[in-house]
Protein backbone atom coordinates (compact mmCIF):
# COMPACT_ATOMS: atom_id res chain seq x y z
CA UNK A 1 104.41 72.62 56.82
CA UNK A 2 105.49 72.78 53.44
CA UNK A 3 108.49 71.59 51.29
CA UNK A 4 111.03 73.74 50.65
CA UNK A 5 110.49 72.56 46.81
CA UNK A 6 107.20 73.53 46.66
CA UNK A 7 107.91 76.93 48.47
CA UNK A 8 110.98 77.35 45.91
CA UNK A 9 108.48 76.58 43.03
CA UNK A 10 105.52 79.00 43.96
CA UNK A 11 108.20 81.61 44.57
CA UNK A 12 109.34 81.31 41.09
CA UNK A 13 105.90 81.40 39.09
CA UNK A 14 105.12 84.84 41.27
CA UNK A 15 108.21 86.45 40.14
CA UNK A 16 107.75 85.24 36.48
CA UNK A 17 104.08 86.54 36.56
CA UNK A 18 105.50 89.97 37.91
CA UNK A 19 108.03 90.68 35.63
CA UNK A 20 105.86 89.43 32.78
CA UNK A 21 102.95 92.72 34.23
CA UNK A 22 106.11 95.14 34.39
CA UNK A 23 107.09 94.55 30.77
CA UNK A 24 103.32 94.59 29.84
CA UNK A 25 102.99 98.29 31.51
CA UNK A 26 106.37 99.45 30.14
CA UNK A 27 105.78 100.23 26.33
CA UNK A 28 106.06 103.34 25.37
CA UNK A 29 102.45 103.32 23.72
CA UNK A 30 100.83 101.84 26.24
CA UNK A 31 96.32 101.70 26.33
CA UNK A 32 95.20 101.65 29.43
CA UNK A 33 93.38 98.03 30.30
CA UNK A 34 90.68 98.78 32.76
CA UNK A 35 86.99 97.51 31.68
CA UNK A 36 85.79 100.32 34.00
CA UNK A 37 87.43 103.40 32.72
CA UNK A 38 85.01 103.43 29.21
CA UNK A 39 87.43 104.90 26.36
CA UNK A 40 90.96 103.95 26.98
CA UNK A 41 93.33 106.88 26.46
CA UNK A 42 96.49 106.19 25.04
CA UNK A 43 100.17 106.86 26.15
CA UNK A 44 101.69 109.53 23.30
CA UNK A 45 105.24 110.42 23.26
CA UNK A 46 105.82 111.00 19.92
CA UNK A 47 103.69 112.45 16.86
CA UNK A 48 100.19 113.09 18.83
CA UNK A 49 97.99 113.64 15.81
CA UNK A 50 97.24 117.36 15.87
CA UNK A 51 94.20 119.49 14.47
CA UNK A 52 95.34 123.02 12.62
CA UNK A 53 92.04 124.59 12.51
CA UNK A 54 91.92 127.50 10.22
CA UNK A 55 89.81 130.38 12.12
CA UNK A 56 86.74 132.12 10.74
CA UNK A 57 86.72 130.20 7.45
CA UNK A 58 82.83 132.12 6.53
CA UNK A 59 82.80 131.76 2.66
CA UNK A 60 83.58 129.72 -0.11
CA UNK A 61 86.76 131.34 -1.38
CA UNK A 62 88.38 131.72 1.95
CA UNK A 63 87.89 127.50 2.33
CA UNK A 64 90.34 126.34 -0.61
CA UNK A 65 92.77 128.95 0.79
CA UNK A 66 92.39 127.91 4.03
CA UNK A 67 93.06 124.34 3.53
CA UNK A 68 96.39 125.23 0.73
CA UNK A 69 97.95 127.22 3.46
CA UNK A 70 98.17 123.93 5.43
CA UNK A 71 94.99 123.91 7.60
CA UNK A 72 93.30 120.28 8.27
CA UNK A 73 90.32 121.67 10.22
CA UNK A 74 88.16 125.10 10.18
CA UNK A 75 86.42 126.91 12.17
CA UNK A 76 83.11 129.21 10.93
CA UNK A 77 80.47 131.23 12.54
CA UNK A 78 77.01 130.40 12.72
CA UNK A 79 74.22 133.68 12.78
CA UNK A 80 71.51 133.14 14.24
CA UNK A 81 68.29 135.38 13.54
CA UNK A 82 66.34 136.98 16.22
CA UNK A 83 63.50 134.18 15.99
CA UNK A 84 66.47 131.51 16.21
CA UNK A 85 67.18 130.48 12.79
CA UNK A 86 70.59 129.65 11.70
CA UNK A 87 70.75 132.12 8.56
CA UNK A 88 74.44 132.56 7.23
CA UNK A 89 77.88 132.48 8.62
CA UNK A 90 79.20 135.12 9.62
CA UNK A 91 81.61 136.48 12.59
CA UNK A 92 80.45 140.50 12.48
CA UNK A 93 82.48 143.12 13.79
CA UNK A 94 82.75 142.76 17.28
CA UNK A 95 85.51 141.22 19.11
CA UNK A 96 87.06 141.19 15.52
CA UNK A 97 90.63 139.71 14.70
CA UNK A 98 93.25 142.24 14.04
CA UNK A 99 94.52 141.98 10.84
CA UNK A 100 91.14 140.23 9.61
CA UNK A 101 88.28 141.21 7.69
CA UNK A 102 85.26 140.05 9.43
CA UNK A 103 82.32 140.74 7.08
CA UNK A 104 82.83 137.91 5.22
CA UNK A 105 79.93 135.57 5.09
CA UNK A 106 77.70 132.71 3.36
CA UNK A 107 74.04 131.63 3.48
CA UNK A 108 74.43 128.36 5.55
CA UNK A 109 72.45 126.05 3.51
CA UNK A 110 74.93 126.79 0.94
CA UNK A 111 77.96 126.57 3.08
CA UNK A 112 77.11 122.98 4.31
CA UNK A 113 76.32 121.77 1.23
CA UNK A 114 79.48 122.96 -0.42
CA UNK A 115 81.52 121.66 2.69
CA UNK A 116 79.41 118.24 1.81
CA UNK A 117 80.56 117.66 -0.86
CA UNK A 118 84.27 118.35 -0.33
CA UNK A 119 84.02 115.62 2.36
CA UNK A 120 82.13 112.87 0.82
CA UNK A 121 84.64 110.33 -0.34
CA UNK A 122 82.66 109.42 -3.91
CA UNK A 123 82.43 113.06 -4.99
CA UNK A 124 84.20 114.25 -7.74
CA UNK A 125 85.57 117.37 -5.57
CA UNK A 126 86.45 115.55 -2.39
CA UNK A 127 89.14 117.00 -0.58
CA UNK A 128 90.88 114.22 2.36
CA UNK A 129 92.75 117.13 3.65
CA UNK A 130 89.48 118.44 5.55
CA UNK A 131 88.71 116.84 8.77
CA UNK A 132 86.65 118.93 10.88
CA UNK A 133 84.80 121.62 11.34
CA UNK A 134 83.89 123.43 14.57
CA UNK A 135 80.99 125.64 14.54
CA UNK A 136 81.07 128.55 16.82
CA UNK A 137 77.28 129.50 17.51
CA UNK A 138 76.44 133.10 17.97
CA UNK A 139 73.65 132.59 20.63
CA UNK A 140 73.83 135.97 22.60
CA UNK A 141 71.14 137.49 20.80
CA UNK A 142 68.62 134.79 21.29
CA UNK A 143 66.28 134.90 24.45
CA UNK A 144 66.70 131.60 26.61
CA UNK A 145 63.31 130.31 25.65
CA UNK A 146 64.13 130.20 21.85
CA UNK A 147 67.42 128.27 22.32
CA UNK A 148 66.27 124.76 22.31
CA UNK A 149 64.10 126.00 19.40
CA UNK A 150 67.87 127.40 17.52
CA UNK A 151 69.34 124.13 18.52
CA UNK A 152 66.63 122.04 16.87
CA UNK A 153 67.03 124.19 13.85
CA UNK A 154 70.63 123.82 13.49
CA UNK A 155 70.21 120.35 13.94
CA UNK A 156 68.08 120.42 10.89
CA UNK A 157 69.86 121.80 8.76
CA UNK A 158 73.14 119.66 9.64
CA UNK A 159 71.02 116.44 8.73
CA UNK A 160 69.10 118.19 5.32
CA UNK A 161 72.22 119.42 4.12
CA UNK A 162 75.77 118.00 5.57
CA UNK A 163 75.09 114.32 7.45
CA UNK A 164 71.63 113.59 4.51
CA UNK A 165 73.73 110.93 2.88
CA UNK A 166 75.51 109.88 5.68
CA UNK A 167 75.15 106.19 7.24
CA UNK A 168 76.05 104.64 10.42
CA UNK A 169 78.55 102.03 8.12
CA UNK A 170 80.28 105.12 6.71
CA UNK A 171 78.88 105.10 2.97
CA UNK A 172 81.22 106.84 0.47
CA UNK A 173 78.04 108.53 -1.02
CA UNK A 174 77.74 110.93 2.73
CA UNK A 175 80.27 113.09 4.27
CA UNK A 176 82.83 111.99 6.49
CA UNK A 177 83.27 115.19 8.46
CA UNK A 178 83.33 116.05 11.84
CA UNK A 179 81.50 118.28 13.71
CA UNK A 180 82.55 120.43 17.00
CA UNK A 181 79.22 122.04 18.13
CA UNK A 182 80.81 124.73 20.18
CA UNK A 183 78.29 126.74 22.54
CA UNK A 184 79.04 129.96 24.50
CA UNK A 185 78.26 129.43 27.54
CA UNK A 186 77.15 127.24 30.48
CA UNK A 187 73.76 128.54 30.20
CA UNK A 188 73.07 127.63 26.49
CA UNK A 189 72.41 124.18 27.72
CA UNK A 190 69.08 124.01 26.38
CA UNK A 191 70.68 124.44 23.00
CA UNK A 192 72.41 121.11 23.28
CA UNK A 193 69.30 119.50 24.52
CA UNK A 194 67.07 120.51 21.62
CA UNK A 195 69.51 119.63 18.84
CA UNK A 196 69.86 116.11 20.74
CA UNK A 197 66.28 116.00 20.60
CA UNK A 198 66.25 116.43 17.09
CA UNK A 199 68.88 114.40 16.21
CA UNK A 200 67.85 111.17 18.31
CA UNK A 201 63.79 111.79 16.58
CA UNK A 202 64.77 111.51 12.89
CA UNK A 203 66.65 107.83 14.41
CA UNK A 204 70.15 109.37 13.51
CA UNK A 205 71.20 109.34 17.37
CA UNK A 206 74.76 107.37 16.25
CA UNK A 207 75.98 110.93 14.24
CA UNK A 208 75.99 111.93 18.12
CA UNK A 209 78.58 108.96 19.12
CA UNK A 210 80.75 109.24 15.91
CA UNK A 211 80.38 112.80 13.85
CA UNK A 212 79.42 115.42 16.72
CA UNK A 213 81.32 116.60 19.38
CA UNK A 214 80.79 119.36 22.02
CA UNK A 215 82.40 122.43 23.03
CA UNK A 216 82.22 125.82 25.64
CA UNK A 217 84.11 128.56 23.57
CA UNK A 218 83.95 131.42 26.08
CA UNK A 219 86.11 130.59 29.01
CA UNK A 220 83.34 129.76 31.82
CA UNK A 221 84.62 128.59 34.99
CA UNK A 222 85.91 124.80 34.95
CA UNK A 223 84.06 123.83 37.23
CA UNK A 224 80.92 125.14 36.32
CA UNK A 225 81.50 123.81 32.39
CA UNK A 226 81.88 119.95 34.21
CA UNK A 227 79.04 120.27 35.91
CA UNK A 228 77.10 120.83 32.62
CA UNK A 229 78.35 117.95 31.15
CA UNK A 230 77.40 115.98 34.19
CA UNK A 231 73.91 117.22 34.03
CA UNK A 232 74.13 116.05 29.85
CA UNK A 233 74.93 112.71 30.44
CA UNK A 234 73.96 111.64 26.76
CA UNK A 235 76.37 114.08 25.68
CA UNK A 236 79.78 112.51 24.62
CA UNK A 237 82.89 113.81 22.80
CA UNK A 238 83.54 116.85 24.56
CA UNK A 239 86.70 119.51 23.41
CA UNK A 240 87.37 122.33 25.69
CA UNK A 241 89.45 125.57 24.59
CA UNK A 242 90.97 128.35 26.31
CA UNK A 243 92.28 131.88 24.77
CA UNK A 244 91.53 135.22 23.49
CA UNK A 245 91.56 137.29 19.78
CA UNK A 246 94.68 137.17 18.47
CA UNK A 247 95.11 140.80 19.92
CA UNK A 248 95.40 139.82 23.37
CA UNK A 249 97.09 136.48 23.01
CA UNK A 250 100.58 137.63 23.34
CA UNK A 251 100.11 138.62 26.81
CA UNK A 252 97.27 135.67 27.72
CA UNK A 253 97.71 133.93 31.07
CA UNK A 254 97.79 130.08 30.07
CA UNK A 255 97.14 128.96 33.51
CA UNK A 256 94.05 128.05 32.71
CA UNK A 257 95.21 126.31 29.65
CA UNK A 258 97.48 124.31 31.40
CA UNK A 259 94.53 123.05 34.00
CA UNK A 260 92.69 121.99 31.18
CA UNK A 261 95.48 119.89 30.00
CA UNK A 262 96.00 118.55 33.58
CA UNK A 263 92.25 117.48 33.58
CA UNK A 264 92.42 116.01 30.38
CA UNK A 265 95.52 113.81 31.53
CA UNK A 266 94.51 113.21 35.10
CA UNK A 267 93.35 109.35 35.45
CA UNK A 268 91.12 109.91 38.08
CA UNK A 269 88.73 111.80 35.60
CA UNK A 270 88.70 108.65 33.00
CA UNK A 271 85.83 106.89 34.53
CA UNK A 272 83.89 109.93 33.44
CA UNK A 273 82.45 109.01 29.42
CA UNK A 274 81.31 113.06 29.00
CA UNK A 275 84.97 114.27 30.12
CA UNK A 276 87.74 116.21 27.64
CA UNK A 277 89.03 114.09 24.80
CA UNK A 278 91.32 117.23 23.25
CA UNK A 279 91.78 120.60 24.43
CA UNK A 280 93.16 123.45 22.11
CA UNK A 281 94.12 126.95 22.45
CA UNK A 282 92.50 130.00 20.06
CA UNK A 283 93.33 132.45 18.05
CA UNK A 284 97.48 131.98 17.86
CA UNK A 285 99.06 133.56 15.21
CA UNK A 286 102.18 134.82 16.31
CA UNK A 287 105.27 132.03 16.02
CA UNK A 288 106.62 132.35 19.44
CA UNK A 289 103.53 131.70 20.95
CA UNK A 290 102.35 128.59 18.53
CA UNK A 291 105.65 127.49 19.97
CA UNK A 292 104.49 127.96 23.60
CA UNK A 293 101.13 126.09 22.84
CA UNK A 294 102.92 123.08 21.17
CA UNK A 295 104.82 123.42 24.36
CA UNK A 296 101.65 122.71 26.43
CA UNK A 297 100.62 119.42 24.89
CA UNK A 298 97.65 120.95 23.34
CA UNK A 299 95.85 118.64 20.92
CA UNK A 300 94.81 121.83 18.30
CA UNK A 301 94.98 125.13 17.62
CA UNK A 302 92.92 127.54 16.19
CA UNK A 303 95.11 130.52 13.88
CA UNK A 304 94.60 132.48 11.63
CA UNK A 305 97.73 131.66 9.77
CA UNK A 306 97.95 127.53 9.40
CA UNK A 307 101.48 127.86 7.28
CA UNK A 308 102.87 129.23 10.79
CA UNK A 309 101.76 126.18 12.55
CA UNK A 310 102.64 124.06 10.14
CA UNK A 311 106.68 125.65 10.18
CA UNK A 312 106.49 125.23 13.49
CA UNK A 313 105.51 121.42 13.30
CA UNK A 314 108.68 120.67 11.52
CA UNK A 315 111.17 122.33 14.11
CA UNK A 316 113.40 119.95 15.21
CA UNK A 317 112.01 120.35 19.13
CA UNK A 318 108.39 119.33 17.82
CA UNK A 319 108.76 117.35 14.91
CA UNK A 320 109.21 114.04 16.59
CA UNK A 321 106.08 115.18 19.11
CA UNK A 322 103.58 116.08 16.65
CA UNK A 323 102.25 115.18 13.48
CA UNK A 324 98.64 116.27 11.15
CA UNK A 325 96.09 114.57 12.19
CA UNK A 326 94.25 112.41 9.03
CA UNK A 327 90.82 110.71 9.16
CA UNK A 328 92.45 107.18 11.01
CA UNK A 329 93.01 109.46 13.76
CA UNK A 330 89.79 110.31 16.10
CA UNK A 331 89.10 113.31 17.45
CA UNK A 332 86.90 111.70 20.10
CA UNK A 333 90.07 109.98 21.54
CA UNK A 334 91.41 111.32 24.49
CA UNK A 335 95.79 111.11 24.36
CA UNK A 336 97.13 110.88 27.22
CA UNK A 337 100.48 112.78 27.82
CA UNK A 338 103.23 110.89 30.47
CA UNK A 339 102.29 112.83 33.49
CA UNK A 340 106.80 112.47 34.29
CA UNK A 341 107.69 114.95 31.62
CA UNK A 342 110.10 117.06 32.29
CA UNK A 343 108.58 120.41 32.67
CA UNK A 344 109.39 123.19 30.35
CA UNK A 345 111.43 126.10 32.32
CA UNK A 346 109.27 129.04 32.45
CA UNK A 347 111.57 131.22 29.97
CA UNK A 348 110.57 129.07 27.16
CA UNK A 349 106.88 129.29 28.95
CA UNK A 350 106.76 132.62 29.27
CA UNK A 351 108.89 134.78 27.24
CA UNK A 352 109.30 138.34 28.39
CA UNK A 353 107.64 141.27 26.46
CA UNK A 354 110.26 142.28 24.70
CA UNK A 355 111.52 139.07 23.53
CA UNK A 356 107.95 138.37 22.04
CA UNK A 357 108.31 141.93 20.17
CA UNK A 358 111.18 140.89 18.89
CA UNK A 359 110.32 137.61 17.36
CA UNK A 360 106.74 138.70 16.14
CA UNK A 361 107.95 141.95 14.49
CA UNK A 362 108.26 139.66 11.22
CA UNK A 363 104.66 138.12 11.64
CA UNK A 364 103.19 141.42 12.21
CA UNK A 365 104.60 142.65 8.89
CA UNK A 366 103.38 139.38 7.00
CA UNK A 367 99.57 139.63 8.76
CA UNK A 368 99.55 143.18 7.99
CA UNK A 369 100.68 143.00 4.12
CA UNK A 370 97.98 139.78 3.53
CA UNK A 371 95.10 142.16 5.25
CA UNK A 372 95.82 145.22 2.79
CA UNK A 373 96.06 142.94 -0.03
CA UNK A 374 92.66 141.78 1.03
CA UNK A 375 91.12 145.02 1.61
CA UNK A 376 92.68 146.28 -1.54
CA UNK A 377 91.26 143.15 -3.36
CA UNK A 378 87.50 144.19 -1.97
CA UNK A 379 87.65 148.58 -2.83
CA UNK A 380 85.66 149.81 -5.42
CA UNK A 381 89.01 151.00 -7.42
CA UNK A 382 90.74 148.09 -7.83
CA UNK A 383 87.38 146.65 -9.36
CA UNK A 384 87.08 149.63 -11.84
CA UNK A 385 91.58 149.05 -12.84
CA UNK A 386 90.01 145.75 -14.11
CA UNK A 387 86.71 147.22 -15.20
CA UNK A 388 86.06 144.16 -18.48
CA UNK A 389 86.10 141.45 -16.11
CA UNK A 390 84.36 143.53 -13.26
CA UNK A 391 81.07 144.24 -15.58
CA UNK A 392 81.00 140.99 -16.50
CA UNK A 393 80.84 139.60 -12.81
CA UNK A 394 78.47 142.35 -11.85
CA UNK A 395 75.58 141.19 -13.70
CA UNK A 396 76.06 138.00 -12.15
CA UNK A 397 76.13 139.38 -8.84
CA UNK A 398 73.43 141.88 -8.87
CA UNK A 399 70.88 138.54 -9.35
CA UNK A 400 72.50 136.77 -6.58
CA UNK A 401 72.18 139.78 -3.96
CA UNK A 402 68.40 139.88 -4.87
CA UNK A 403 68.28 136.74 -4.04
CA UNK A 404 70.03 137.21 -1.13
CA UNK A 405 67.88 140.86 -0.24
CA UNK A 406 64.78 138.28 -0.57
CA UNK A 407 66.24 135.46 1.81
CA UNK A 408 67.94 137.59 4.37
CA UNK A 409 64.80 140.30 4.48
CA UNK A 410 62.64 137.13 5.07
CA UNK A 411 64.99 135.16 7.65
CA UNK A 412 66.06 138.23 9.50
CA UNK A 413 63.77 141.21 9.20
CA UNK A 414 64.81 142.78 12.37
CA UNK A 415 68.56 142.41 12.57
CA UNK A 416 69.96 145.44 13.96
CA UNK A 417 71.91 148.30 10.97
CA UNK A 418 75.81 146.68 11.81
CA UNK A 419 74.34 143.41 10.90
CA UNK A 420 71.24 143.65 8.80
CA UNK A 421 70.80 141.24 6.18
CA UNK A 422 68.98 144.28 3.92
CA UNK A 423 72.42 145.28 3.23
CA UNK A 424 74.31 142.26 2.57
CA UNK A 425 77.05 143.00 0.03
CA UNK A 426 79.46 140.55 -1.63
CA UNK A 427 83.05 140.99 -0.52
CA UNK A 428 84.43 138.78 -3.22
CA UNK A 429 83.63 140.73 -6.02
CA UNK A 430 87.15 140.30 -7.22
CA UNK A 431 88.49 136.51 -6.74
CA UNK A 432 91.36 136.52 -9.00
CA UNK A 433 95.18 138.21 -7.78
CA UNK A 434 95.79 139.99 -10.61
CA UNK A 435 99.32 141.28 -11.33
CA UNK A 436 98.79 144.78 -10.43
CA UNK A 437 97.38 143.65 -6.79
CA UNK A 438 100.81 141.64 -6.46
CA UNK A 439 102.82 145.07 -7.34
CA UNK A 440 100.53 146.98 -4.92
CA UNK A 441 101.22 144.58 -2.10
CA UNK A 442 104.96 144.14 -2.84
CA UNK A 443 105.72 147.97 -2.59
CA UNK A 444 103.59 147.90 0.42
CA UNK A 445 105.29 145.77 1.67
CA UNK A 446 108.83 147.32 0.79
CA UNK A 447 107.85 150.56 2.29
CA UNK A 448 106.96 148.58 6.11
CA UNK A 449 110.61 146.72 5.81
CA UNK A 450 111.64 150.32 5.46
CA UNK A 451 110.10 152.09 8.56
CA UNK A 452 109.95 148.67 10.54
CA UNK A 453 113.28 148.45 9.70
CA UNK A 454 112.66 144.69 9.49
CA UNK A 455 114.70 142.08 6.96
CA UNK A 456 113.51 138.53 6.20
């Protein structure tokens, strides 16, 4: 039998060990110490570090815009040519944004390398504000045989022109960016597997672990997308998104949105290394429903107005939640929201129709005055009001779209007539707001304020 003493003794080293745990596990950013859960997520309850991804970013001069109106991340589209060649980026007309011009587009070579040298630390044109990239593959068109082939390609051209410089130690002399490789569908698996392929062959295989992450843009089933992933068990780094054009977001279901999230926070699933690290919501552009995202614990969003989310950011009910993400912050690293929130009532959730008419009407009006300025910018009159500069420029661009006629004619011979790279035409003929564009979009936008009816 033993001495009380001893009994007293041993009872007091258990309840020092105990509450010693219990303060351990009570921080409020807390990592989660389990050598058999792989990445540990992190406890967030203030400023999660939050990717504003600017959405079809396709040329050159919408990329500095982009990025002044506040976005940290862009998203472009990558054509693909018939035979499965990654030509130029570009969205094309269908499914297009309202309120967007969607002709807009680059050769890719040219895009990467430009977006290379924004992002490489030692260049004189490096820009710290641009984080990451996701690349939204157009793969419909391409047969299932050729898609290993496009992935292979694409993985190419990523290493000739965006990750050539680029070391496993982080040189200053390569790019720094990040890549989302976002696929359609389940069934463009072989995709992934040929750019993998390529990657791991040229002995580049850690841009896969630190630079390239994975994505299924068109709302597949959930449970269909994680059994991909499960089948891709060297694929790591893995965003998932849920949403609709801009057009239809107002009256989106986010149920889906907000399984996702649970998923992403649910600790059962962190034993899995191919699992989501961030989940975002596309396209958002109206305020009152960037609110309602930010309201779902989203880690991005994709918009086609950045300033909105970034007004939104510094609300009072979100500016102690959220903050831009910078380069310290990893978009491989899953945050894990307190699963005790208190939930948000479902009229801040889901505000009725006519509350979300209400609060819009003013981004409407501001959409709809930057898309006639735009399409005003790209008409064949406003080029001839400012005819000196226009000649000049003209030359210049009549040698460039032979090029192009040569490139595209060669690449893409057998596009079909919406999207035929014969007829390629430059939609930034005139760069420069000039005065008279500013008068043309101010009355514009006087006469809307006076049929809307609508004050700022």
């Amino acid at each position: 039998m033993l001495n009380l003493p001893y009994v007293l003794l041993i009872w007091m080293l258990f309840n020092m060990v105990n509450s010693l745990a219990t303060k351990n596990t009570t921080n409020n950013n807390v990592s989660i110490q389990h050598p058999s859960l792989g990445p540990k997520p992190k406890f967030y309850h203030t400023n999660r570090p939050f990717f504003n991804i600017a959405h079809m970013v396709n040329s050159l001069n919408e990329l500095n815009d982009y990025l002044n109106r506040g976005a940290n991340a862009i998203e472009t589209d990558v054509y693909f040519s018939s035979n499965a060649t990654p030509v130029y980026t570009f969205h094309g007309k269908s499914n297009c944004d309202c309120f967007r011009r969607c002709g807009e587009r680059e050769r890719i070579d040219i895009f990467f390398e430009r977006i290379r040298l924004l992002t490489t630390p030692s260049s004189p044109v490096f820009d710290k504000r641009l984080l990451l990239i996701i690349l939204d593959l157009k793969l419909l068109r391409i047969s299932h045989s050729a898609k290993a082939s496009a992935g292979q390609q694409l993985a190419s051209l990523l290493l000739s022109h965006l990750y050539n410089m680029t070391t496993r130690d982080n040189s200053p002399d390569g790019s720094r960016l990040r890549a989302v490789i976002s696929i359609s569908h389940v069934f463009d698996y072989d995709f992934v597997l040929g750019f993998v392929n390529e990657i791991e062959s040229h002995g580049r295989d850690f841009l896969l672990a630190d630079k390239i992450g994975w994505d299924v843009g068109m709302n597949d089933p959930l449970f269909a997308i994680e059994s991909m992933w499960k089948r891709l068990d060297m694929v790591v780094n893995i965003w998932q998104g849920d949403g609709r054009s801009n057009c239809m977001t107002p009256f989106y279901n986010l149920g889906r949105l907000t399984q996702i999230v649970k998923r992403r926070d649910n600790p059962s699933f962190f034993a899995i290394k191919n699992y989501i690290r961030k989940v975002y919501q596309w396209t958002v552009d109206l305020t009152v429903n960037i609110r309602t995202a930010f309201r779902s614990d989203v880690d991005a969003i994709i918009t086609n107005h950045p300033e909105r989310v970034c007004n939104v950011m510094r609300e009072s009910e979100f500016a102690s939640r959220y903050r831009m993400a910078t380069y310290e912050d990893s978009p491989w690293e899953r945050i894990w929201t307190r699963p005790t929130r208190p939930q948000t009532s479902s009229m801040l959730t889901k505000p009725t129709l006519g509350l979300k008419l209400v609060n819009s009407a003013g981004d409407m009006l501001d959409s709809m005055t930057r898309f006639m300025v735009d399409a005003l910018r790209s008409q064949t009159l406003l080029r001839y009001l400012f005819l000196s500069s226009y000649k000049q420029r003209q030359q210049q661009q009549q040698q460039q779209q032979s090029y192009n006629y040569n490139y595209y004619r060669t690449m893409d011979h057998d596009d079909d007539d919406d999207n035929d790279g014969n007829n390629v035409e430059s939609n930034d003929s005139v760069t420069t707001t000039t005065t008279t564009e500013l008068v043309i979009a101010r009355i514009i936008q006087l006469l809307m304020k006076l049929v809307i009816g609508q004050k700022h």
